[in-house]
Protein backbone atom coordinates (compact mmCIF):
# COMPACT_ATOMS: atom_id res chain seq x y z
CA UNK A 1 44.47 7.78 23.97
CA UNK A 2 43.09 10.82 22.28
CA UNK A 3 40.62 13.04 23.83
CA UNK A 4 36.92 12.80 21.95
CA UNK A 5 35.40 15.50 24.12
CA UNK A 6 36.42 18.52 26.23
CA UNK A 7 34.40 21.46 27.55
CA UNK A 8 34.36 24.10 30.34
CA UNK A 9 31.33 24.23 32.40
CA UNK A 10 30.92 26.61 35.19
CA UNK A 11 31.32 25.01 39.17
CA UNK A 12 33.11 21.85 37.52
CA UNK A 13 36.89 22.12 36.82
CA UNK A 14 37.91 20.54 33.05
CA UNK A 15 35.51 17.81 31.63
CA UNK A 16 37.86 15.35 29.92
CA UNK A 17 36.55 11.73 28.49
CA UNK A 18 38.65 9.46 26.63
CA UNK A 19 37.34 6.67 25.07
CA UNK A 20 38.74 4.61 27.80
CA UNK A 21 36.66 6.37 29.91
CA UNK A 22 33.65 5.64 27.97
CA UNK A 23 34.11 2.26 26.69
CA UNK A 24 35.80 0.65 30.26
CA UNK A 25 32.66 -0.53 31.36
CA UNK A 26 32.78 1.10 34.64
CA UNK A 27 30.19 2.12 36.70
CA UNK A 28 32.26 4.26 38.32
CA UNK A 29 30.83 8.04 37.21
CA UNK A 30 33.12 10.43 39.46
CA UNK A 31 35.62 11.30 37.76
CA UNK A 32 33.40 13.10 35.47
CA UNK A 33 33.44 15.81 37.82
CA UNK A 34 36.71 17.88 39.27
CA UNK A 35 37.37 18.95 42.67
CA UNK A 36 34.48 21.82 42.15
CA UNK A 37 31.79 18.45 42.30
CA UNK A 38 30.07 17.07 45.27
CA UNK A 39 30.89 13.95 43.49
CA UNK A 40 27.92 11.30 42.90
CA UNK A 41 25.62 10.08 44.47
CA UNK A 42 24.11 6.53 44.30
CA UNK A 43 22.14 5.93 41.18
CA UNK A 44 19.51 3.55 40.87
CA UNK A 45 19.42 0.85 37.63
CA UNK A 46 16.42 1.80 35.42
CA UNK A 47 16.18 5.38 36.52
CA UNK A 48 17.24 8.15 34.63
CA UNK A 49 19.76 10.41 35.77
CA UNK A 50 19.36 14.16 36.74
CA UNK A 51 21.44 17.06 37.57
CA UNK A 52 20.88 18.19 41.22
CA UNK A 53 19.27 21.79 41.97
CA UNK A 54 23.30 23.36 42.28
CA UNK A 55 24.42 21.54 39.30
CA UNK A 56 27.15 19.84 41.24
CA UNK A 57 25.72 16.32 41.53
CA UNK A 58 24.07 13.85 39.86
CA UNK A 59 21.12 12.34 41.35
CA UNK A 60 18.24 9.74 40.33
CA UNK A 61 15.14 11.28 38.59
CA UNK A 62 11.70 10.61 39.29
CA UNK A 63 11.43 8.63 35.75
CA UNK A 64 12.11 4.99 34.71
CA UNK A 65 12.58 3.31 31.96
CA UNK A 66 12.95 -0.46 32.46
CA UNK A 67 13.35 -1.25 28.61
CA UNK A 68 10.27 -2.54 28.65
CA UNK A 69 8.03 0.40 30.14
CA UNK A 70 8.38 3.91 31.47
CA UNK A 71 7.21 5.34 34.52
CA UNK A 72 7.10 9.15 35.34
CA UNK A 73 6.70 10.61 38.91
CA UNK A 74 6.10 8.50 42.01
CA UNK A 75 3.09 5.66 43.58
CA UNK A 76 2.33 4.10 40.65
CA UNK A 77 2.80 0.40 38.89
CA UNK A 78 4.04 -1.36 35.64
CA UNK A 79 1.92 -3.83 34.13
CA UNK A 80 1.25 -3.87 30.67
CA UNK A 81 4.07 -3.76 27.40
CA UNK A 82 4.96 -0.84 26.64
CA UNK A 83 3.00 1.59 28.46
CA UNK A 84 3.77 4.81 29.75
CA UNK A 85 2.63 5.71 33.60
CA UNK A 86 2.00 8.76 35.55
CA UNK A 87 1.20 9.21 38.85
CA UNK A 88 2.44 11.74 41.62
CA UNK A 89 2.05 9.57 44.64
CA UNK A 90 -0.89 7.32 45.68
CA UNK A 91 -3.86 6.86 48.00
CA UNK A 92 -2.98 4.04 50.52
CA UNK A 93 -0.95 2.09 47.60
CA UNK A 94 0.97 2.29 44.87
CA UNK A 95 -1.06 2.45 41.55
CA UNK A 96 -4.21 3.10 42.83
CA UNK A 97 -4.54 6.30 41.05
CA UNK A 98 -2.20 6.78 37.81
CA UNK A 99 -2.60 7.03 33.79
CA UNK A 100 -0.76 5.02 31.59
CA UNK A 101 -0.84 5.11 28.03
CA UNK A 102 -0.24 2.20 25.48
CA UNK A 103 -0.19 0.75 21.63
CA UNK A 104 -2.14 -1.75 20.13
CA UNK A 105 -0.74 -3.04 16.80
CA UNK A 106 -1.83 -5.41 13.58
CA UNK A 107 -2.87 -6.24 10.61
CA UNK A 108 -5.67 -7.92 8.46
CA UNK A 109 -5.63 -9.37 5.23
CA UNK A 110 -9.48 -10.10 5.00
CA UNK A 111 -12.68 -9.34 6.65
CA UNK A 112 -11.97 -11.85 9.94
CA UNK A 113 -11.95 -10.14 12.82
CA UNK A 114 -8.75 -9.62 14.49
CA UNK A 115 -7.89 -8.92 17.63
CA UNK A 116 -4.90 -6.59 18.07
CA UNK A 117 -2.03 -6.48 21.03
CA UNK A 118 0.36 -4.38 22.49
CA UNK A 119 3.64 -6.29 21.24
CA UNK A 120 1.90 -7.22 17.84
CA UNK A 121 0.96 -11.01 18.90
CA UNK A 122 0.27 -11.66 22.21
CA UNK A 123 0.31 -8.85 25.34
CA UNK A 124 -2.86 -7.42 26.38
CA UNK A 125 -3.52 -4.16 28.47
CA UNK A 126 -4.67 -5.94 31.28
CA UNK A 127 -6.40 -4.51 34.09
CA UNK A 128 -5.95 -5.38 37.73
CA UNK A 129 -8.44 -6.44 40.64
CA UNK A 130 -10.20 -4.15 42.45
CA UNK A 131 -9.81 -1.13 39.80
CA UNK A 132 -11.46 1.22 37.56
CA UNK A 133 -10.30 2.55 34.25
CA UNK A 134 -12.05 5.23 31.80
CA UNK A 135 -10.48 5.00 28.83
CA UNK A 136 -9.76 6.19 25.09
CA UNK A 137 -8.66 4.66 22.30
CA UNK A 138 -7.41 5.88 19.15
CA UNK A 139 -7.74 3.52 15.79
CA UNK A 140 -6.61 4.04 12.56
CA UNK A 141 -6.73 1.91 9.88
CA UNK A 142 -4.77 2.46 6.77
CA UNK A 143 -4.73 0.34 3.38
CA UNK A 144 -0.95 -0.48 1.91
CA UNK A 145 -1.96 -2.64 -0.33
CA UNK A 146 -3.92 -5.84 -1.35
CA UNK A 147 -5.92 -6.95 -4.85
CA UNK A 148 -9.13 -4.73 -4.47
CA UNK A 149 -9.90 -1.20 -3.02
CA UNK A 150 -6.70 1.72 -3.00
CA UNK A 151 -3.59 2.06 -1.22
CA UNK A 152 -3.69 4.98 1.63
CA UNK A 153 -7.45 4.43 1.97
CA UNK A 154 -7.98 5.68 5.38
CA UNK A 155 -10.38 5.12 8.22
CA UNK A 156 -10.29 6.74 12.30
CA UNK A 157 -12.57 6.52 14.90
CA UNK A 158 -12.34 7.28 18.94
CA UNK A 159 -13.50 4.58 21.37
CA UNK A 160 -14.39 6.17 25.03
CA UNK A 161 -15.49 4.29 27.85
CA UNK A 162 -15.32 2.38 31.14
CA UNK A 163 -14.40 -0.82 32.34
CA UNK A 164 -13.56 -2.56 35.89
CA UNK A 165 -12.35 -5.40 37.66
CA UNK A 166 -13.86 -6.27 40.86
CA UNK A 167 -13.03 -9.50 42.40
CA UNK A 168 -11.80 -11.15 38.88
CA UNK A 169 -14.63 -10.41 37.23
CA UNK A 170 -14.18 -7.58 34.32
CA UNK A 171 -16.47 -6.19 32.57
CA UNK A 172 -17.51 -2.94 30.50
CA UNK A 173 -20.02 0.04 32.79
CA UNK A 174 -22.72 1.34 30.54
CA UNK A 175 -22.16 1.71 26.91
CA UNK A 176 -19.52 2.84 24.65
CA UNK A 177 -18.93 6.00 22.29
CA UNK A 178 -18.00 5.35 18.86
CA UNK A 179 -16.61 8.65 17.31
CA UNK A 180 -16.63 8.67 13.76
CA UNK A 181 -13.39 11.13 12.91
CA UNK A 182 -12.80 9.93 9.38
CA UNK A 183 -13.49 7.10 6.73
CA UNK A 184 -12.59 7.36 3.29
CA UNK A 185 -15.08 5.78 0.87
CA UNK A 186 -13.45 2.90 0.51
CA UNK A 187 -13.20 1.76 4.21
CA UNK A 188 -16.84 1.78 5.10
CA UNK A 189 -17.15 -1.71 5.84
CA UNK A 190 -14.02 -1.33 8.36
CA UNK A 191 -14.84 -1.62 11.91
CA UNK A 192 -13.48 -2.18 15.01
CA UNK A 193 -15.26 -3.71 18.53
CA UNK A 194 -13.81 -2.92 21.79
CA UNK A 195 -14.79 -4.90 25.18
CA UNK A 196 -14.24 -6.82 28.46
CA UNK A 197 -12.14 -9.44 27.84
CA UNK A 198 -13.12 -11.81 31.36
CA UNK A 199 -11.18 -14.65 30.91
CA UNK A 200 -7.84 -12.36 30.43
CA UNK A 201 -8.92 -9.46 32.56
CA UNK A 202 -7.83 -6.95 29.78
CA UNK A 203 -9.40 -4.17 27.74
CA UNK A 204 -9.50 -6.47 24.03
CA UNK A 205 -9.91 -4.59 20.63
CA UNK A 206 -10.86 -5.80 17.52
CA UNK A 207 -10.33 -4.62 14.25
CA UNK A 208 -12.47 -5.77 11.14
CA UNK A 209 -10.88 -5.41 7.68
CA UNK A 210 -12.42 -6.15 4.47
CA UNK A 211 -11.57 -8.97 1.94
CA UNK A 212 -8.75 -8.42 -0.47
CA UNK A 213 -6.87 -5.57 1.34
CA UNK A 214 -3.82 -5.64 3.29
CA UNK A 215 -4.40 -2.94 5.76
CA UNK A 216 -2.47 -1.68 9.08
CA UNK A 217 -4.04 -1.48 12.48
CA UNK A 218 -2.79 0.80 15.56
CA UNK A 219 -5.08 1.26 18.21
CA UNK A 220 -3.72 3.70 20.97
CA UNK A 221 -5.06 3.48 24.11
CA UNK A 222 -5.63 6.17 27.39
CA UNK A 223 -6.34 5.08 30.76
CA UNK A 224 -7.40 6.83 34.02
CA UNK A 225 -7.06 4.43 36.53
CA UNK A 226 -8.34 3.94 40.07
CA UNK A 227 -8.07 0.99 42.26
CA UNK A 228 -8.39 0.01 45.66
């Protein structure tokens, strides 16, 4: 079998992978490395791979990505599709003091309101008992299409506030701030309404189109999260 790929690198004798290497299905990663390797070490499944401080080893990194969601650093949790998580450790247990980060996605075809998710149809960004979350979100609404109004009509606003779960009840803290960040003249009747969802426990958007016009929703959404 012909070589596909072969490279010096300093500390590691000859780097030689053959397809068969590749394709084999092995798990077995050591004979990536020559004699001038440590070899390497166990990896874990979902975490991705690093390079040890000498360059001599591979190691697990402090980052996951479970196919579903992606965690960075240590001490925090994965609840909600598709989110992104940070945390650097935690204060008695894990994901009781992260960020995570997530998409809300849809469309309307008419002025019903909508209510948006995280996978497009179903998966809300929930929020667990006993814990706090400020949050933004992001929403954009653009037209593609429809039998009134004009394709690329645009409309953005920024959603900030606060919302907590204590003892499975959820609701919003004080009021909200609707940022107005643009609206073409066509989208004035476009809205969107962001609040406690109880009954799911979840942060639950909105969106409000108008009658005639096929327009996209994404609503992206920042958390700051503390729990107990």
């Amino acid at each position: 079998m012909s070589h596909i790929h072969s490279k010096k690198y300093e500390n590691f004798e000859s780097i030689s992978l053959s397809a068969d290497t590749i394709f084999s299905g092995s798990t077995d990663l050591s004979d990536l490395f020559g004699s001038g390797g440590s070899g390497i070490a166990n990896l874990t499944q979902n975490f991705i791979p690093k390079a040890n401080s000498s360059g001599d080893n591979i190691l697990d990194s402090r980052i996951i990505d479970n196919g579903t969601q992606i965690g960075i650093g240590t001490g925090y949790t994965l609840s909600r599709d598709g989110e992104i998580v940070t945390a650097n450790g935690n204060i008695s247990s894990d994901g009781d003091a992260q960020d995570s980060q997530a998409i809300f996605r849809g469309q309307t075809t008419d002025a019903t309101q909508t209510e948006i998710f995280l996978d497009g149809s179903s998966a809300r960004a929930t929020i667990g008992t006993n814990r706090l979350v400020g949050f933004e979100v992001f929403v954009t609404g653009l037209q593609t299409g429809g039998g009134a109004g004009t394709a690329g009509d645009s409309w953005i606003h920024i959603i900030n506030g606060a919302i907590k779960n204590i003892g499975g009840t959820t609701s919003l803290i004080g009021s909200l701030i609707d940022t107005l960040i643009a609206e073409d003249s066509g989208t004035n009747s476009w809205s969107v309404s962001v609040d406690a969802d109880n009954t799911n426990n979840s942060i639950r958007v909105r969106v409000t189109g108008e009658a005639s016009k096929n327009i996209n929703w994404k609503a992206s959404i920042r958390m700051k999260e503390i729990a107990y």
